[in-house]
Protein backbone atom coordinates (compact mmCIF):
# COMPACT_ATOMS: atom_id res chain seq x y z
CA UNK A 1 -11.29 -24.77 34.38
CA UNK A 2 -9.62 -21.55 34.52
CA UNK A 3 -12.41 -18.46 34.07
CA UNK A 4 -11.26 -15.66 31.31
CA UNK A 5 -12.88 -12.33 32.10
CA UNK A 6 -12.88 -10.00 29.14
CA UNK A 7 -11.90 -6.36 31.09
CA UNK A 8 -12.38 -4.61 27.56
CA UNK A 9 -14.70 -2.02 26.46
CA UNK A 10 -15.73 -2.29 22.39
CA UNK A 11 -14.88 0.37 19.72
CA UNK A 12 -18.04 1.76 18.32
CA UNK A 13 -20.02 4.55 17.00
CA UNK A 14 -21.95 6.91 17.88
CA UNK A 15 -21.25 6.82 22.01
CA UNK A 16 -21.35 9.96 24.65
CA UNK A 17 -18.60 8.61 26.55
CA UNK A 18 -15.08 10.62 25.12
CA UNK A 19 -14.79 14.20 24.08
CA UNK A 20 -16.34 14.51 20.31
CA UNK A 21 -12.76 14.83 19.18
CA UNK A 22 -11.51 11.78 20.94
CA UNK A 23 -14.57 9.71 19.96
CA UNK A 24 -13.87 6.87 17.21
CA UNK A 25 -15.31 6.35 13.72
CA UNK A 26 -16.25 2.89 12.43
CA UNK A 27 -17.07 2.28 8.64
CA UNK A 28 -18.67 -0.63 7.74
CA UNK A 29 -18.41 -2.05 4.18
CA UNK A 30 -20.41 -5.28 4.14
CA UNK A 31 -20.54 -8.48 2.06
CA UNK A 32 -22.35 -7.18 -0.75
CA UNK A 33 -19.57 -4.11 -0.94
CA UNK A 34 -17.37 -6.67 -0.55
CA UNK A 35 -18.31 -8.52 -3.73
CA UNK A 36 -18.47 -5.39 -5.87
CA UNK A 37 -14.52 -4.96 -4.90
CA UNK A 38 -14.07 -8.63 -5.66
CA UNK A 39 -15.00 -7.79 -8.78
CA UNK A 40 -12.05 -5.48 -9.35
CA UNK A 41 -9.89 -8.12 -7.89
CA UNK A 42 -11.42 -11.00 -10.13
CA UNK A 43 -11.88 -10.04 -13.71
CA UNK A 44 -15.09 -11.18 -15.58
CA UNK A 45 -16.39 -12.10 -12.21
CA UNK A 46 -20.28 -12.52 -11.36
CA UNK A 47 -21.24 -12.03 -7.82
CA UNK A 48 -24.87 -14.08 -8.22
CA UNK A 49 -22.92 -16.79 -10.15
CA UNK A 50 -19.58 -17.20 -8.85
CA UNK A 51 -19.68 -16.08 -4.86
CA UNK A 52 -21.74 -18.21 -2.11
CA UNK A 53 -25.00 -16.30 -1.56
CA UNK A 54 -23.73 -13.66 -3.83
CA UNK A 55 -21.38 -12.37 -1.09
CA UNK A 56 -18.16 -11.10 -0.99
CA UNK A 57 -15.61 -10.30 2.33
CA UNK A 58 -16.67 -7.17 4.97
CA UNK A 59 -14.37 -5.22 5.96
CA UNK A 60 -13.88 -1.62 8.63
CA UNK A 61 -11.95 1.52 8.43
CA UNK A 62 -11.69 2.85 12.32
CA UNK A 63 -10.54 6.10 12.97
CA UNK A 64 -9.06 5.86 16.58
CA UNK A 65 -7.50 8.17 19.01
CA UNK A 66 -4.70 6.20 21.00
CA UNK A 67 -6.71 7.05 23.86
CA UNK A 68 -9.74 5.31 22.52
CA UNK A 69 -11.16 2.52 24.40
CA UNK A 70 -9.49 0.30 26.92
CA UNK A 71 -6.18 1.56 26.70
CA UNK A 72 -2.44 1.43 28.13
CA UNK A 73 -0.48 4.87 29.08
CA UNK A 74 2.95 4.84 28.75
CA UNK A 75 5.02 7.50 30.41
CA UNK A 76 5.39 9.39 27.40
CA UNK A 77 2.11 10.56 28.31
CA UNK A 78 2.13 12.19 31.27
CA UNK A 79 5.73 13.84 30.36
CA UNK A 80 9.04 14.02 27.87
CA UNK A 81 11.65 12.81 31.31
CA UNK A 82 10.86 10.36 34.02
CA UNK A 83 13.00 9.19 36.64
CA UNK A 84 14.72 11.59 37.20
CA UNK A 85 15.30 13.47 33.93
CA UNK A 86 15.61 10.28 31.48
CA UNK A 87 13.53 10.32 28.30
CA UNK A 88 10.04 8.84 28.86
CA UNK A 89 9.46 5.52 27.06
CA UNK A 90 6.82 5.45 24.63
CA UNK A 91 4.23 2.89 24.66
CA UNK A 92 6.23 0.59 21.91
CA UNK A 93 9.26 0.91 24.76
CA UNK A 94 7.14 -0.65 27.53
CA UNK A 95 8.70 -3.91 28.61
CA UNK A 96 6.15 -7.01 28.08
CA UNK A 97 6.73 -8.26 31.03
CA UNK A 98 5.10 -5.42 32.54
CA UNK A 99 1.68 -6.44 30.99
CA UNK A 100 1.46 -9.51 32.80
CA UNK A 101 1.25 -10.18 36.41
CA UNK A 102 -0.76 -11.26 39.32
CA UNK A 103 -4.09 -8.89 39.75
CA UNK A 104 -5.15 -7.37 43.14
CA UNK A 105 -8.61 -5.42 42.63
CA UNK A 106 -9.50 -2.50 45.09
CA UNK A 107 -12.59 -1.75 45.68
CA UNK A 108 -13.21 2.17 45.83
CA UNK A 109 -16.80 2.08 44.56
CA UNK A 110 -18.53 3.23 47.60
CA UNK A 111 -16.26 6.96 47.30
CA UNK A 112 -17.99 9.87 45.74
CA UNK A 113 -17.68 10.65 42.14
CA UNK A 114 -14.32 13.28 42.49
CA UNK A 115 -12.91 11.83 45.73
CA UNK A 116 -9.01 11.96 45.64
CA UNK A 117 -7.33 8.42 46.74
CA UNK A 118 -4.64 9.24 49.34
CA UNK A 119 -1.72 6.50 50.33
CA UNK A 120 -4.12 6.16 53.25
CA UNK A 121 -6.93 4.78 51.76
CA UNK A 122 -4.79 2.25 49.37
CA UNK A 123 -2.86 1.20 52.61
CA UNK A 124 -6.63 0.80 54.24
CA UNK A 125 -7.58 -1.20 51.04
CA UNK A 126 -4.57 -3.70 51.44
CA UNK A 127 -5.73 -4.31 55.00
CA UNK A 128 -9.06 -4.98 54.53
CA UNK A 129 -8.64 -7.59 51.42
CA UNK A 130 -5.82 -9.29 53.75
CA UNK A 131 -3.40 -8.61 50.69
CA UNK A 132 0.19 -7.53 50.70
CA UNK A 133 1.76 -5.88 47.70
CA UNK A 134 4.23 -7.59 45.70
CA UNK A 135 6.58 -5.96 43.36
CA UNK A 136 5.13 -6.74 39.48
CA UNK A 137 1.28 -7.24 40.67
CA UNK A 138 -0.98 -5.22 38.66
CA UNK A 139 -3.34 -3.29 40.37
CA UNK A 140 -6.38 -2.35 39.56
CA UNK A 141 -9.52 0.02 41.00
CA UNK A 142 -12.64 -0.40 40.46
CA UNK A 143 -14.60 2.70 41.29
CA UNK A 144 -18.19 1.85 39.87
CA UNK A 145 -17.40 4.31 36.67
CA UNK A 146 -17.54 1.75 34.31
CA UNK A 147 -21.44 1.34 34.98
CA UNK A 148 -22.14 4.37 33.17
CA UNK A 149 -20.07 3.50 29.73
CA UNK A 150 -21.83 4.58 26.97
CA UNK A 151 -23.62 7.38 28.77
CA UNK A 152 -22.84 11.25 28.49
CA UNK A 153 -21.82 11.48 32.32
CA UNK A 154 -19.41 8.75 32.28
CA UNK A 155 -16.10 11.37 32.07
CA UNK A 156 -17.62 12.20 35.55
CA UNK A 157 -17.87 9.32 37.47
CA UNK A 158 -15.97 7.81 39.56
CA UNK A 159 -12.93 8.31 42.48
CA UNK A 160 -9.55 9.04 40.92
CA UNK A 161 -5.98 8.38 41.93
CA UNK A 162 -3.16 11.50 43.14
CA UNK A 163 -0.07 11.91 43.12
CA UNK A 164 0.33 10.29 46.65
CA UNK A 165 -1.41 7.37 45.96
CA UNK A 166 0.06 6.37 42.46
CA UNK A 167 3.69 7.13 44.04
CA UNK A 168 2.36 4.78 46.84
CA UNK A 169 2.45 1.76 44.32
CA UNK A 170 5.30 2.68 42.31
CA UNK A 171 7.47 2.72 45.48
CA UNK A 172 6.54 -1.15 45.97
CA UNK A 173 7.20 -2.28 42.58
CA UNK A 174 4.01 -1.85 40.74
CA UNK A 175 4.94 -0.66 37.14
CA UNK A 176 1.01 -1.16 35.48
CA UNK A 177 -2.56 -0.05 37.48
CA UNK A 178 -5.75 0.49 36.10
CA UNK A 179 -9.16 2.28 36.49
CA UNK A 180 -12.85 1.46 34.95
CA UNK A 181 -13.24 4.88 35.09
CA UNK A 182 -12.26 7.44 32.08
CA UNK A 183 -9.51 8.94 33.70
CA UNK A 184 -6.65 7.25 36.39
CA UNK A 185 -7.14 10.82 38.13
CA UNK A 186 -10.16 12.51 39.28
CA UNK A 187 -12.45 13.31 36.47
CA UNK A 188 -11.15 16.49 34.82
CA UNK A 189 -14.46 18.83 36.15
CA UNK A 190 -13.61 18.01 39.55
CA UNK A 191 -10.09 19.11 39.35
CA UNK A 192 -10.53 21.93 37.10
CA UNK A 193 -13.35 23.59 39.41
CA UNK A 194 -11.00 23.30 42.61
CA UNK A 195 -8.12 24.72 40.54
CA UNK A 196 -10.28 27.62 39.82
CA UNK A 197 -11.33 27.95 43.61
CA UNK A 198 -7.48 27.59 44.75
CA UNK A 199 -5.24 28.59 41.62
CA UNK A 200 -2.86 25.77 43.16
CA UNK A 201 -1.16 23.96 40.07
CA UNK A 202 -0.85 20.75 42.23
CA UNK A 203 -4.05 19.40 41.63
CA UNK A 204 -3.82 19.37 37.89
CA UNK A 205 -3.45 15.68 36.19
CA UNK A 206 -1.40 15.04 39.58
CA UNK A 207 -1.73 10.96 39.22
CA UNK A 208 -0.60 11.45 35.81
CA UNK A 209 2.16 13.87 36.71
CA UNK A 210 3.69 11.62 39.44
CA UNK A 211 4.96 9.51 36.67
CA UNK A 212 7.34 12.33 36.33
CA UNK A 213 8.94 10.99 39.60
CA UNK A 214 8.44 7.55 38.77
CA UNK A 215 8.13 5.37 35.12
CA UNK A 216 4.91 3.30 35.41
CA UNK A 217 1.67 3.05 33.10
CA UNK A 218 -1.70 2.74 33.71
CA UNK A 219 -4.95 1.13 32.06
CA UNK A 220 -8.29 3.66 31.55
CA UNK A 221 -11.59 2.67 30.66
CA UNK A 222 -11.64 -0.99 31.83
CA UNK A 223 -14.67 -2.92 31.73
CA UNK A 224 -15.81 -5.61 33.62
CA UNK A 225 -13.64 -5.44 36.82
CA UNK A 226 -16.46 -5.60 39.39
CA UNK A 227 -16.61 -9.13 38.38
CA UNK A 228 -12.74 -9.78 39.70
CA UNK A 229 -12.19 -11.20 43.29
CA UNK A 230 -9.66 -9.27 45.22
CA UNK A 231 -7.11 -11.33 44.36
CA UNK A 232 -6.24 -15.12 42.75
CA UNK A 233 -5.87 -13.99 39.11
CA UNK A 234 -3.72 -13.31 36.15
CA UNK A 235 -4.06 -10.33 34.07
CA UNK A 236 -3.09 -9.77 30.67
CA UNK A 237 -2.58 -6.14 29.02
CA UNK A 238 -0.39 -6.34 26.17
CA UNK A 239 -0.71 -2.99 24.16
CA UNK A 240 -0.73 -2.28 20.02
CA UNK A 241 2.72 -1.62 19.21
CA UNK A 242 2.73 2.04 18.41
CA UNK A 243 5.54 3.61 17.06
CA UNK A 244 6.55 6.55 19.71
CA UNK A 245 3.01 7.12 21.01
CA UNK A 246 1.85 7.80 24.05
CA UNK A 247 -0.68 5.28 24.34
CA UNK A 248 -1.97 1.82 23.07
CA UNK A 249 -5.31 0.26 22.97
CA UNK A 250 -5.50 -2.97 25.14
CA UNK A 251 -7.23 -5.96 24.71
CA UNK A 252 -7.19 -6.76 28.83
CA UNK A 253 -8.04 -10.09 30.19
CA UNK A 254 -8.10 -11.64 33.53
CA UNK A 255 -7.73 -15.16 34.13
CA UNK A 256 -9.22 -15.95 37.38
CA UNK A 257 -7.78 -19.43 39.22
CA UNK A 258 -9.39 -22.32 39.93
């Protein structure tokens, strides 16, 4: 049988992982809430008498950024115009057929938290896994990031991708790629401290800002991905259907062959 790996993180309180103002909000109304609105719905109804156990439905209000969890980026993102000065799609504009294709996994995990992926080391990365690029593949890097989910320096960990190297897929056809780590570029302390050394404006969000060249999304926070082979799966990324918004959240799932 077919093996379904869940690449998902889960919505929940209370973690260190996003900026305080990006982090989301769970309520949780439980069965026994539940019955005392079932007694609005119901009239004359008795929880003890007339509900099993004296239960009624749960239900959740989340408060979400569209950044929040395992998420999809759509152009719109990283910039109003894309190739070449047309209006970036929003992430309710992203062609399905984009969200499903053939996985290739990189393995970056042995770079430095900070290091910047050139066009050299994906082109290294092809070689060694014996893999070459198709147009519509998905690809994914898995940096070792996602190890540290749920703790305060997760925002810092991990390689990141720059302009060069994200340019380097989209000019062979790959319109989705993906990161376990927080950001698809460097982590933002990294960037920000050599911006401050150098004052050169190139190094800010510069994987993010090469979708300017070229429309393509990408996938942050994935979970799960060290547990991919290189290649010799499916991978699923469909994103909630947000009406002109920058991002989605993801439910991603690989689906590994026989």
């Amino acid at each position: 049988m077919p093996k379904l790996i869940d690449c998902s993180i889960s919505i929940e309180n209370d973690l260190p992982s996003d900026p305080p103002e990006m982090a989301p909000r769970v309520k949780y109304l439980g069965h026994d809430s539940g019955a005392d609105q079932m007694k609005l719905v119901y009239p004359g109804l008795d929880p003890e008498c007339d509900l099993p156990d004296g239960k009624g439905w749960a239900i959740e209000f989340v408060t979400l950024c569209t950044h929040s969890g395992t998420h999809l980026d759509a152009p719109w993102h990283y910039h109003p115009t894309t190739d070449g000065g047309r209006r970036a799609p929003s992430i309710d504009e992203i062609p399905l057929t984009w969200c499903l294709g053939r996985g290739v996994k990189l393995d970056f995990s042995h770079c430095a938290d900070g290091y910047l992926v050139t066009a050299k080391d994906l082109d290294q990365a092809f070689t060694r896994i014996g893999h070459k690029l198709s147009a519509g593949e998905i690809v994914l890097v898995y940096t070792g990031a996602g190890a540290f989910w749920g703790r305060p320096d997760y925002m810092q960990k991990g390689c990141g991708m720059g302009r060069e190297a994200t340019l380097w897929l989209c000019e062979r056809g790959v319109r989705v790629m993906g990161t376990d780590a927080w950001s698809w570029d460097r982590p933002l302390a990294f960037s920000a401290r050599e911006f401050k050394e150098s004052n050169d404006p190139s190094v800010i969000w510069e994987g993010h800002f090469a979708g300017i060249e070229k429309s393509y999304c990408h996938l942050e926070k994935l979970a799960n991905i060290d547990q991919l082979p290189a290649t010799g799966f499916t991978f699923f990324c469909f994103p909630i259907k947000i009406k002109g918004a920058s991002a989605g959240w993801v439910r991603a799932v690989a689906l590994v062959d026989d």
